[in-house]
PDB file of N, CA and C in Angstrom:
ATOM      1  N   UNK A   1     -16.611  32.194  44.318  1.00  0.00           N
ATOM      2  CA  UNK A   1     -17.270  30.903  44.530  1.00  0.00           C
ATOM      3  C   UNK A   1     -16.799  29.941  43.450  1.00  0.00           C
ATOM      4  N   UNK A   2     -16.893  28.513  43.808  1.00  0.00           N
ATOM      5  CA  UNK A   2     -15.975  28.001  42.865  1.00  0.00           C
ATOM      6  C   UNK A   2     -17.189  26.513  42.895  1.00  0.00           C
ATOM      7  N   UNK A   3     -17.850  26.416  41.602  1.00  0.00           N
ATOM      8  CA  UNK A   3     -18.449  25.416  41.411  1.00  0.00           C
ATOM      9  C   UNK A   3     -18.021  23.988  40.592  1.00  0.00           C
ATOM     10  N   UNK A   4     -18.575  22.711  40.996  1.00  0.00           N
ATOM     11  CA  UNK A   4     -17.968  21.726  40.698  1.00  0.00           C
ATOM     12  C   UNK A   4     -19.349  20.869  39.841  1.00  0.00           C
ATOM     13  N   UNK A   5     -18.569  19.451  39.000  1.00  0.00           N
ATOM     14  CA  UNK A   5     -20.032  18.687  38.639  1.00  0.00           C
ATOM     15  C   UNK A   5     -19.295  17.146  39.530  1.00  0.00           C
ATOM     16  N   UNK A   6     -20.504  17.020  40.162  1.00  0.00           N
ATOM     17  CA  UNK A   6     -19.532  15.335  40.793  1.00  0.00           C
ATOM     18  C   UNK A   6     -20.016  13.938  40.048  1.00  0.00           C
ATOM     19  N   UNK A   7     -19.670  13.187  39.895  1.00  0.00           N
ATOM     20  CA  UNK A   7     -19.902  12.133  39.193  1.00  0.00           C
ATOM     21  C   UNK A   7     -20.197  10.965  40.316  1.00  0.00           C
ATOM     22  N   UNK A   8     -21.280  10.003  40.113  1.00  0.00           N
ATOM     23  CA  UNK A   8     -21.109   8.670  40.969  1.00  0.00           C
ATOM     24  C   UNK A   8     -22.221   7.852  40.066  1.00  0.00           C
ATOM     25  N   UNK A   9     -21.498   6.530  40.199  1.00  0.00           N
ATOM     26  CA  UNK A   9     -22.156   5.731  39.888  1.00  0.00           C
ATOM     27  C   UNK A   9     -23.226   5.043  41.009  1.00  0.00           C
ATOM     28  N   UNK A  10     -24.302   4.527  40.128  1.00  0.00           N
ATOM     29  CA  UNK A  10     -24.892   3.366  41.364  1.00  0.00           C
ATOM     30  C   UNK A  10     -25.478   2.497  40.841  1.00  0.00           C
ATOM     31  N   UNK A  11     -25.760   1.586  41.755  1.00  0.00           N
ATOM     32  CA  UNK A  11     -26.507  -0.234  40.948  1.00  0.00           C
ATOM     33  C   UNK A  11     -27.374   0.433  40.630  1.00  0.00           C
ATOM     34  N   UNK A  12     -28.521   1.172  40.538  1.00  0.00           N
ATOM     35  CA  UNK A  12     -29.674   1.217  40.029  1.00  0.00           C
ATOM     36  C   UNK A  12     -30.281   2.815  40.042  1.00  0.00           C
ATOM     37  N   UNK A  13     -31.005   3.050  39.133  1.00  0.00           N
ATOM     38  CA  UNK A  13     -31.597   4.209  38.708  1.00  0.00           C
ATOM     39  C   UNK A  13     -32.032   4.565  40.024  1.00  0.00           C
ATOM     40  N   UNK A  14     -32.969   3.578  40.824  1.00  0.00           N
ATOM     41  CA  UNK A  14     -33.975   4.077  41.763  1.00  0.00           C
ATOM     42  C   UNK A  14     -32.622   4.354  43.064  1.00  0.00           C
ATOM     43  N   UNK A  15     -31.593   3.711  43.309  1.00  0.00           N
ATOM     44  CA  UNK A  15     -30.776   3.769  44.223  1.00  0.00           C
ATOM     45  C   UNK A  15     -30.160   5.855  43.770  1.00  0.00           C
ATOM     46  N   UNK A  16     -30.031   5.712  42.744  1.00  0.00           N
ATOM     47  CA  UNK A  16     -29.416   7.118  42.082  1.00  0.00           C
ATOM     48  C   UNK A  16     -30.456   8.176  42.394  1.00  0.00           C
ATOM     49  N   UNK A  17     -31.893   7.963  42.311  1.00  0.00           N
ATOM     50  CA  UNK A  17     -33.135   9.382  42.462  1.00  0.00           C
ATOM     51  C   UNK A  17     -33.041   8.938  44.363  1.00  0.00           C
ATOM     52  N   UNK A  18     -33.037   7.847  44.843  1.00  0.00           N
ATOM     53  CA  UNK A  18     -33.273   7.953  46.557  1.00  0.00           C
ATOM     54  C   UNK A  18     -32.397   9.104  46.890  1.00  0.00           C
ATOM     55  N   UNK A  19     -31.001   8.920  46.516  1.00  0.00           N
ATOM     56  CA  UNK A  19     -29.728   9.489  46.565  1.00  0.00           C
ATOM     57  C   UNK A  19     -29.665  11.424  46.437  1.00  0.00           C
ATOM     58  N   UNK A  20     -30.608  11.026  45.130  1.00  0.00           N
ATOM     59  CA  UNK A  20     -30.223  12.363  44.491  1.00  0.00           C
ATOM     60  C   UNK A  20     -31.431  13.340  45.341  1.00  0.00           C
ATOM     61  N   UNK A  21     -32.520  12.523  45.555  1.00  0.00           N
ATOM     62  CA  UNK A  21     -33.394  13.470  46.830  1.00  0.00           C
ATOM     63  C   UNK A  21     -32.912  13.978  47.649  1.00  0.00           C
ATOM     64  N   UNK A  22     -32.158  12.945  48.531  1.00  0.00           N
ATOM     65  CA  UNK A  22     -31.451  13.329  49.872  1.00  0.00           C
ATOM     66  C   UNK A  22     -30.486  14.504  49.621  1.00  0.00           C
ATOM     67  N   UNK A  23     -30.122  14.369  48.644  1.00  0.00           N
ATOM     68  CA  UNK A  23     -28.733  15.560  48.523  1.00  0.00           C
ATOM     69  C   UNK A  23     -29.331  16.769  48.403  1.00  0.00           C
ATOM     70  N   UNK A  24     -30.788  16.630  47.699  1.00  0.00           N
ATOM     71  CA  UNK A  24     -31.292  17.821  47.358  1.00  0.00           C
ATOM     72  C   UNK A  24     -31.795  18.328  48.432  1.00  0.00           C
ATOM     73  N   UNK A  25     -32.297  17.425  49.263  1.00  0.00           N
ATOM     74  CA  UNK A  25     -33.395  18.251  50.490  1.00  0.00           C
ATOM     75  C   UNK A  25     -32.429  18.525  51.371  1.00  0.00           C
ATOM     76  N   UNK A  26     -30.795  18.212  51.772  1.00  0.00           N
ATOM     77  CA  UNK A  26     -29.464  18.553  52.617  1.00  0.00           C
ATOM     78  C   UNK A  26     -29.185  19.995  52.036  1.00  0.00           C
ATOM     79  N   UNK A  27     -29.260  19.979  50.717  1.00  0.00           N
ATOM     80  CA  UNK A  27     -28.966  21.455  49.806  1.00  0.00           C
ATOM     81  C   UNK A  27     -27.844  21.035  49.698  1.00  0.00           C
ATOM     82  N   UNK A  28     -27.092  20.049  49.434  1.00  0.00           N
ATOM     83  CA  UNK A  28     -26.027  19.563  49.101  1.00  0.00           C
ATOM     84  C   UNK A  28     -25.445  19.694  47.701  1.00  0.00           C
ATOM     85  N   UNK A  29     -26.672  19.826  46.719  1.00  0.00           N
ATOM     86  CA  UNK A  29     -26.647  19.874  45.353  1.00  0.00           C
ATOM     87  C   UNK A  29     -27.809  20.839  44.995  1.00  0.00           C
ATOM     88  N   UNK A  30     -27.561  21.599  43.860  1.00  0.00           N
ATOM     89  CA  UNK A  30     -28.622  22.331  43.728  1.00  0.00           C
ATOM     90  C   UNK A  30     -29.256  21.554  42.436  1.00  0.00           C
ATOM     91  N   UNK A  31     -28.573  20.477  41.578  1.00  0.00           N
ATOM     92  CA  UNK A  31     -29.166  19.937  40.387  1.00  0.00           C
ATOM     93  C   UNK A  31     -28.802  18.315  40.193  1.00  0.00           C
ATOM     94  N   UNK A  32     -29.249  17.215  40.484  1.00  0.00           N
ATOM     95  CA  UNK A  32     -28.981  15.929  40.427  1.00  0.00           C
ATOM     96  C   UNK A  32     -29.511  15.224  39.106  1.00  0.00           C
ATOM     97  N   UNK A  33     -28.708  15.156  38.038  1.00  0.00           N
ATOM     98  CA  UNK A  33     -29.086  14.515  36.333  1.00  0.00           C
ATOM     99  C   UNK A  33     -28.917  13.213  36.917  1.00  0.00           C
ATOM    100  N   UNK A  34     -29.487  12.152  36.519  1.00  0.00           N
ATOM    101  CA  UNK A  34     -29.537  11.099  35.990  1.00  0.00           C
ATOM    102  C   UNK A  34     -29.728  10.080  34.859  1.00  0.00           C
ATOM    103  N   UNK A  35     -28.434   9.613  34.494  1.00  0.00           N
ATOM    104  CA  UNK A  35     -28.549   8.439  33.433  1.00  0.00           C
ATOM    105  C   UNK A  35     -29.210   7.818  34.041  1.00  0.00           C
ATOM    106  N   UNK A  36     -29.762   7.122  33.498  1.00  0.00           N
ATOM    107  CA  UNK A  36     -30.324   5.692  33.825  1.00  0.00           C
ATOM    108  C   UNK A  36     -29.944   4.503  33.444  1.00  0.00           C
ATOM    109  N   UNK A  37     -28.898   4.386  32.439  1.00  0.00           N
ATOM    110  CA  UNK A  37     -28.458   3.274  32.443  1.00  0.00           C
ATOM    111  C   UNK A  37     -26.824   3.602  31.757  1.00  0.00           C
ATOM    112  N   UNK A  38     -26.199   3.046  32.194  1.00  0.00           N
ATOM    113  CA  UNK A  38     -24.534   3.276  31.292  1.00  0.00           C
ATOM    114  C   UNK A  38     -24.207   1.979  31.532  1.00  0.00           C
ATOM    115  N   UNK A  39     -22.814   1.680  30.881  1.00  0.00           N
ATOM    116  CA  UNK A  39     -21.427   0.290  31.273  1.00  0.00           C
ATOM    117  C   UNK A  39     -20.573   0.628  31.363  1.00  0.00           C
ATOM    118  N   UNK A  40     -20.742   0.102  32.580  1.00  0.00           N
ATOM    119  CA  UNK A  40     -18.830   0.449  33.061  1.00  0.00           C
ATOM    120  C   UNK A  40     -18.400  -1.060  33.138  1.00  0.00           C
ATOM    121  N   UNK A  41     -17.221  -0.465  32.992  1.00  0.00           N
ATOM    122  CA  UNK A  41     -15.987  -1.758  32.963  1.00  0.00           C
ATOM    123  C   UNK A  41     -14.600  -1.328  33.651  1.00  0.00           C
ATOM    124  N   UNK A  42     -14.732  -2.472  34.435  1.00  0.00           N
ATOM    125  CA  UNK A  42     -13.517  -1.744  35.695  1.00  0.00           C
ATOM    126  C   UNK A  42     -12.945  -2.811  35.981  1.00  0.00           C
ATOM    127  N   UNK A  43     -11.446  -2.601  37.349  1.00  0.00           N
ATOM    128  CA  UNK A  43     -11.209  -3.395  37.801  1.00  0.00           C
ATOM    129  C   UNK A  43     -12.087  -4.058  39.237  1.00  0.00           C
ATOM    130  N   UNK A  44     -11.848  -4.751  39.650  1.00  0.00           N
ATOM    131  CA  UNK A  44     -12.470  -5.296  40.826  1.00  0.00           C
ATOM    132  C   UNK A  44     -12.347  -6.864  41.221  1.00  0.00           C
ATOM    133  N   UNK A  45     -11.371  -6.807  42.351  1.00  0.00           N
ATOM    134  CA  UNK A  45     -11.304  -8.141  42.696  1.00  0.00           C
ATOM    135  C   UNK A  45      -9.938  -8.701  41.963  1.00  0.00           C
ATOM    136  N   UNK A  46      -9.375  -8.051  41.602  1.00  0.00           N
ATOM    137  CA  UNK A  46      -7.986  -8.805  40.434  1.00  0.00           C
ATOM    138  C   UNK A  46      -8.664  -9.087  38.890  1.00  0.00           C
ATOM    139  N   UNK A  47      -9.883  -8.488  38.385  1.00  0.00           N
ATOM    140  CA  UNK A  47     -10.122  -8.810  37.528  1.00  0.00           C
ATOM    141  C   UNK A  47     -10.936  -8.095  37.012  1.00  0.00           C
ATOM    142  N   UNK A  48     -11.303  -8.197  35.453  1.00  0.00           N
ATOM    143  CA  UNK A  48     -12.260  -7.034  34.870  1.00  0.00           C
ATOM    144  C   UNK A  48     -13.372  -7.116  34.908  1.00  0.00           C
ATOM    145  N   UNK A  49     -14.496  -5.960  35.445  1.00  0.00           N
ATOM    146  CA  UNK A  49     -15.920  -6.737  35.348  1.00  0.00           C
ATOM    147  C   UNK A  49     -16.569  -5.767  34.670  1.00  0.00           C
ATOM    148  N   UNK A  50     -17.694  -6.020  34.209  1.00  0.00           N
ATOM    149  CA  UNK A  50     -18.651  -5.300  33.133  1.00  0.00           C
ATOM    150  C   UNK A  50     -20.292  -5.300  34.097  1.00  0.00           C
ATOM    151  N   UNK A  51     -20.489  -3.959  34.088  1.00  0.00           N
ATOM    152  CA  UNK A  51     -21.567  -3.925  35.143  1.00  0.00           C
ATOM    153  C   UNK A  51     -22.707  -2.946  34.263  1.00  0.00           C
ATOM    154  N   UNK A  52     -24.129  -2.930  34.894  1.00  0.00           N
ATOM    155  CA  UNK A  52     -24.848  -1.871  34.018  1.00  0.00           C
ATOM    156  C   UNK A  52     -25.343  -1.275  35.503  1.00  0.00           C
ATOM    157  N   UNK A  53     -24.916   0.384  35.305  1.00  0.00           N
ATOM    158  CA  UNK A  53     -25.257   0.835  36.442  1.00  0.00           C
ATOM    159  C   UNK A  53     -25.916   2.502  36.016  1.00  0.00           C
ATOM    160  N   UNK A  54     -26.258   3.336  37.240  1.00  0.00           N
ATOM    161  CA  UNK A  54     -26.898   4.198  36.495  1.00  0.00           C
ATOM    162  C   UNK A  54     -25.770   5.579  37.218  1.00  0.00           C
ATOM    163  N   UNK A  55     -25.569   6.662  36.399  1.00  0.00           N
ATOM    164  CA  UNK A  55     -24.994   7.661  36.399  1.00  0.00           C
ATOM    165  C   UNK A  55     -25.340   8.982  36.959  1.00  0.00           C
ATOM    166  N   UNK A  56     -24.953   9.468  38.328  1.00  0.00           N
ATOM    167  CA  UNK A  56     -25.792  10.728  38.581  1.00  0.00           C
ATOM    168  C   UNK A  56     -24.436  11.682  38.043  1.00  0.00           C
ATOM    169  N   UNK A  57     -25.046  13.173  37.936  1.00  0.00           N
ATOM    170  CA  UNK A  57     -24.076  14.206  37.346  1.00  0.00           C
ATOM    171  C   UNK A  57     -24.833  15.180  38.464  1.00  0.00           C
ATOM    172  N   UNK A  58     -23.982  15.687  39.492  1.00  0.00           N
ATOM    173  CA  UNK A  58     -24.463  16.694  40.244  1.00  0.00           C
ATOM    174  C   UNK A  58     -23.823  17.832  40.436  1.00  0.00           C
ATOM    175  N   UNK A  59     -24.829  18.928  40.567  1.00  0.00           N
ATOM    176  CA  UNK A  59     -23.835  19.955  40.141  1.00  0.00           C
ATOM    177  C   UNK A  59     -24.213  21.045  41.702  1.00  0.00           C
ATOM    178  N   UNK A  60     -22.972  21.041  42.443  1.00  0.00           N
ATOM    179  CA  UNK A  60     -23.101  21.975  43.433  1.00  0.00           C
ATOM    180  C   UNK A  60     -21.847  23.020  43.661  1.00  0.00           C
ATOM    181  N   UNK A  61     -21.336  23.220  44.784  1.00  0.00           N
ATOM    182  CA  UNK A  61     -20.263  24.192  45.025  1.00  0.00           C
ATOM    183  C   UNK A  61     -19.240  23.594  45.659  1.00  0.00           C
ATOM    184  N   UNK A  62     -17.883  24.170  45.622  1.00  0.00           N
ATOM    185  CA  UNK A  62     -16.812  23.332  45.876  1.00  0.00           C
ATOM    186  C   UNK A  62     -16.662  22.934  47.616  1.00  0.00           C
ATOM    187  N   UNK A  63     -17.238  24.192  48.172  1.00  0.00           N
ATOM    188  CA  UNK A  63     -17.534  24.249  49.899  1.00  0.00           C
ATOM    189  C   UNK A  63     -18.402  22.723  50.173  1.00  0.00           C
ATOM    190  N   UNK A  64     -19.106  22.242  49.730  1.00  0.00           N
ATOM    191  CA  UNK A  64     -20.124  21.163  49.821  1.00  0.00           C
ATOM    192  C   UNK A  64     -19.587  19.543  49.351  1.00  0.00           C
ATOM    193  N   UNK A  65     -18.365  19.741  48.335  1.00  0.00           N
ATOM    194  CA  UNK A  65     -18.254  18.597  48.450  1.00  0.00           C
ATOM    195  C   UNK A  65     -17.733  17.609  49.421  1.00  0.00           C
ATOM    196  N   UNK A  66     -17.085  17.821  50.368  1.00  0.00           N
ATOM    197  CA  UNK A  66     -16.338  16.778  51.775  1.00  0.00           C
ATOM    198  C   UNK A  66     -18.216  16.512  51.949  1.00  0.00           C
ATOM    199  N   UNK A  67     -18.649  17.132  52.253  1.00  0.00           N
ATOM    200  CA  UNK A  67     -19.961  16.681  52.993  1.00  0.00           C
ATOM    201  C   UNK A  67     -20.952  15.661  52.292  1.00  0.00           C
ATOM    202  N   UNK A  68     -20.875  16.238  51.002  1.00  0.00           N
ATOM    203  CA  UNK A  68     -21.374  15.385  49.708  1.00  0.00           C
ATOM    204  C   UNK A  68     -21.167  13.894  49.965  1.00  0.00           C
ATOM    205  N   UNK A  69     -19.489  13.623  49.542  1.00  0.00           N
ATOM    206  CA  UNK A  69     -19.154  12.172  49.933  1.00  0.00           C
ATOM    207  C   UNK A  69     -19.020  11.926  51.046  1.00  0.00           C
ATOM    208  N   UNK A  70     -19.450  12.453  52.087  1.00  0.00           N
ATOM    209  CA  UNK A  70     -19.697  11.623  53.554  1.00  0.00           C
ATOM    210  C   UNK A  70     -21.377  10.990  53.094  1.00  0.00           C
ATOM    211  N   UNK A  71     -21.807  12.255  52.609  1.00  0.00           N
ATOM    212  CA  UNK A  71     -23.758  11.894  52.631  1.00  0.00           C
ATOM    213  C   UNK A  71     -23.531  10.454  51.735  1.00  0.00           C
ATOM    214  N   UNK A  72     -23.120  10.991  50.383  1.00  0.00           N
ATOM    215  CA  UNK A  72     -23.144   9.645  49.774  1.00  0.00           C
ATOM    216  C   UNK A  72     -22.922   7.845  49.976  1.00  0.00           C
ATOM    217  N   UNK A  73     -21.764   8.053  50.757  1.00  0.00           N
ATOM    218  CA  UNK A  73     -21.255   7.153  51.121  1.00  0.00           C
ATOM    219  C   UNK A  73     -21.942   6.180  52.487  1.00  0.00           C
ATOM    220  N   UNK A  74     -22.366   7.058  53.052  1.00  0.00           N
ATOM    221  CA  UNK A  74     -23.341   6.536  54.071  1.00  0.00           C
ATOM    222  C   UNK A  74     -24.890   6.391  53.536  1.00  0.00           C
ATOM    223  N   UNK A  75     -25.066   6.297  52.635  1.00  0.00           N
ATOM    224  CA  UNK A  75     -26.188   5.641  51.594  1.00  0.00           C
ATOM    225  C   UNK A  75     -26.004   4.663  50.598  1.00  0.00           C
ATOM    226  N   UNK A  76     -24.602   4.881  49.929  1.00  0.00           N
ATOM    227  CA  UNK A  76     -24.379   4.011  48.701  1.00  0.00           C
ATOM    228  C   UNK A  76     -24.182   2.051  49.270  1.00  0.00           C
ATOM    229  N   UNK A  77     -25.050   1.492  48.212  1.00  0.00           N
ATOM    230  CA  UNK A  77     -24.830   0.375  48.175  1.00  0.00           C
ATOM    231  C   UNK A  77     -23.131  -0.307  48.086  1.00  0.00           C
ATOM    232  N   UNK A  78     -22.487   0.324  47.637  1.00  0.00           N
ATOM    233  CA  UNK A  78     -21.077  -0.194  47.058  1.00  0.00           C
ATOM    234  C   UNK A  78     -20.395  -0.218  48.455  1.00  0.00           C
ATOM    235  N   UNK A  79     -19.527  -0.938  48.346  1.00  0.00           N
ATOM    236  CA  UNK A  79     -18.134  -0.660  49.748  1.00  0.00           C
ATOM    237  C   UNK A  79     -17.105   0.396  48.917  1.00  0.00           C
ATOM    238  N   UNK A  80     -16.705   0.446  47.632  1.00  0.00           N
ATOM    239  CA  UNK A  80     -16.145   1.859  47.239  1.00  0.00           C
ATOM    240  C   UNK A  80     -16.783   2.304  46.366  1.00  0.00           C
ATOM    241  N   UNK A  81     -17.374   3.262  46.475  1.00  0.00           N
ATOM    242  CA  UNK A  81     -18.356   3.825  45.558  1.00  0.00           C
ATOM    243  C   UNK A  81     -17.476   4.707  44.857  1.00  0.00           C
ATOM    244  N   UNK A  82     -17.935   4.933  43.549  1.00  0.00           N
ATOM    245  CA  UNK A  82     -17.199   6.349  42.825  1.00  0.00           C
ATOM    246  C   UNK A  82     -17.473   7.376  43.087  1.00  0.00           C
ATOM    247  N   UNK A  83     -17.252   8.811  43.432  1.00  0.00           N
ATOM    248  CA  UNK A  83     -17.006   9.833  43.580  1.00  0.00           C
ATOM    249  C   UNK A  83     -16.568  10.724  43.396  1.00  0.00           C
ATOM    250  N   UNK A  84     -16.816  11.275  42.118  1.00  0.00           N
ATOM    251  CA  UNK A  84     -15.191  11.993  41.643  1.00  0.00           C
ATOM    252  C   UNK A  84     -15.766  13.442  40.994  1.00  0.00           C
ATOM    253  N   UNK A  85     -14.942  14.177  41.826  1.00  0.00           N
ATOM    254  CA  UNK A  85     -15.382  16.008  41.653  1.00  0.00           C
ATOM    255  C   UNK A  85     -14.479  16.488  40.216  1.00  0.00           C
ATOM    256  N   UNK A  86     -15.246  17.561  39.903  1.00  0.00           N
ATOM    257  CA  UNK A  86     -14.836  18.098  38.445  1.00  0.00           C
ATOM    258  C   UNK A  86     -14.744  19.436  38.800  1.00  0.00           C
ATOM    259  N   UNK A  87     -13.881  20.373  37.982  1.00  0.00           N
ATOM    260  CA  UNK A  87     -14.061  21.671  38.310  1.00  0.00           C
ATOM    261  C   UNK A  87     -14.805  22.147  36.898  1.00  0.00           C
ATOM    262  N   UNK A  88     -16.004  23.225  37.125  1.00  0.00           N
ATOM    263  CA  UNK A  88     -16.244  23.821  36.103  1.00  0.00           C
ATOM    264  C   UNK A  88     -15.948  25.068  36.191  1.00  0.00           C
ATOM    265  N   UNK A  89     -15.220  24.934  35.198  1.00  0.00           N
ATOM    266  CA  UNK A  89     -14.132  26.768  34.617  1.00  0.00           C
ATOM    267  C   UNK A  89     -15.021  27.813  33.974  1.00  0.00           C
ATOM    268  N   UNK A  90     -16.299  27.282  33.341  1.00  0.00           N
ATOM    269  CA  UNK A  90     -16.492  28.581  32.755  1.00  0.00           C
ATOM    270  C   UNK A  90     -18.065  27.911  32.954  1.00  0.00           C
ATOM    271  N   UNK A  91     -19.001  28.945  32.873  1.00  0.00           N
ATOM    272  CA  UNK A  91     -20.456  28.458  32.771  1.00  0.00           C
ATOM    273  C   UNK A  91     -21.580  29.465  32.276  1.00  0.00           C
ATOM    274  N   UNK A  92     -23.088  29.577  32.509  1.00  0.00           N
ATOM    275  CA  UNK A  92     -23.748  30.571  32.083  1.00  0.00           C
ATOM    276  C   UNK A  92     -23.883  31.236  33.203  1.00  0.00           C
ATOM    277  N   UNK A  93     -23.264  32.673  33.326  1.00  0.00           N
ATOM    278  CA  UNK A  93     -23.282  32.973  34.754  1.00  0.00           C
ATOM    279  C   UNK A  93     -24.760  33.211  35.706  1.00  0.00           C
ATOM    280  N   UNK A  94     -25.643  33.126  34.598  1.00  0.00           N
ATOM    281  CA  UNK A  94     -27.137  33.413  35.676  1.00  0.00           C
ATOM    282  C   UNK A  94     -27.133  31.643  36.345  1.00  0.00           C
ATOM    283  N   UNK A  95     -26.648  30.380  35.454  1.00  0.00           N
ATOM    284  CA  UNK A  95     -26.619  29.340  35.983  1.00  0.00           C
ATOM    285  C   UNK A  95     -25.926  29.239  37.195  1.00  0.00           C
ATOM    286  N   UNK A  96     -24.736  29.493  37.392  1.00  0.00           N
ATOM    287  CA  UNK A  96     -23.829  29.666  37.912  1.00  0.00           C
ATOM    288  C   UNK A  96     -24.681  30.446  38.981  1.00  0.00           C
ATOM    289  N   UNK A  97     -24.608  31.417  39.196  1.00  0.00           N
ATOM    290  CA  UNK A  97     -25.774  32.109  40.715  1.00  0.00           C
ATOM    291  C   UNK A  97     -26.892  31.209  41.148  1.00  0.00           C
ATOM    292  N   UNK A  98     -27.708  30.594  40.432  1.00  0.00           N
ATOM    293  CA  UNK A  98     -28.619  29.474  40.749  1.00  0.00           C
ATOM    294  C   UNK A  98     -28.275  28.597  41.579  1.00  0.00           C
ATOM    295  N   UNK A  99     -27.250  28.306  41.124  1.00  0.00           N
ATOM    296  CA  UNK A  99     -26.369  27.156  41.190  1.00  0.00           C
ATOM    297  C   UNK A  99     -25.620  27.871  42.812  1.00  0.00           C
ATOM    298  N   UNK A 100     -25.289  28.756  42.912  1.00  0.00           N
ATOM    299  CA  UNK A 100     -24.672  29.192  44.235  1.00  0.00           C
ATOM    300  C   UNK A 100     -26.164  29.435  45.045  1.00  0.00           C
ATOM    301  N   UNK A 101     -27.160  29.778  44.545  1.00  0.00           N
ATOM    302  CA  UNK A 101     -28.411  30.251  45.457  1.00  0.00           C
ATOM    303  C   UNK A 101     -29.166  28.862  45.935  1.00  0.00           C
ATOM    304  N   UNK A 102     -28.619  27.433  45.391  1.00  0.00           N
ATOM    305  CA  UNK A 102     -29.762  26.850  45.757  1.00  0.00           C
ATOM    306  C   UNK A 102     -28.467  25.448  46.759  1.00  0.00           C
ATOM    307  N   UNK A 103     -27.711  25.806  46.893  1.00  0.00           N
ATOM    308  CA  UNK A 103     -26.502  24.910  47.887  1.00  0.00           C
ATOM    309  C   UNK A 103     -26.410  25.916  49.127  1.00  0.00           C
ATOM    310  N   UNK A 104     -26.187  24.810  50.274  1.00  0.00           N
ATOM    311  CA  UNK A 104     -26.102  25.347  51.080  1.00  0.00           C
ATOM    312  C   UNK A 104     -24.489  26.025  51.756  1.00  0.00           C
ATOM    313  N   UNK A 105     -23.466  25.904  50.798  1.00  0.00           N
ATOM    314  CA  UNK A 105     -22.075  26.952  50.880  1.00  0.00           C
ATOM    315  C   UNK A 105     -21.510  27.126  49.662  1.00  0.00           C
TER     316      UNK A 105
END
């Protein structure tokens, strides 16, 4: 089994817990962290912008993510939302089983 942490931003804390419910009650994610506030600074539009948005860190299995960013994306406020999968190489392995026991692949 091969577990991942996914990263996405969103305009707002409360947009990030609506989000992070849904994924949870799909079993999409077995653990949804939230920042609540970060800055990003990106491109957009031909130009640099400085935004305050809030940070989810979700941690599910690698089988789940295509489905992940369909769920997401058909919720997120943004027209390109961030999305971006991580591999985790090493972990606490009772986490790691949790973590496989509470996703649904």
């Amino acid at each position: 089994m091969s577990y991942v942490v996914v990263f996405v931003t969103t305009k707002t804390a409360e947009e990030a817990k609506t989000m992070g419910h849904s994924l949870l009650d799909h079993r999409l994610a077995a653990c949804v962290s939230i920042v609540p506030r970060v800055e990003s600074m990106y491109w957009w539009e031909n130009k640099i912008t400085t935004d305050a948005e809030a940070l989810m860190i979700i941690k599910t299995t690698e089988g789940n993510v295509q489905q992940l960013i369909g769920h997401v994306k058909s919720m997120h406020s943004y027209t390109v939302p961030e999305i971006i999968s991580l591999p985790i190489s090493k972990g606490n392995p009772d986490y790691l089983q949790w973590l496989q026991d509470n996703c649904i692949l």
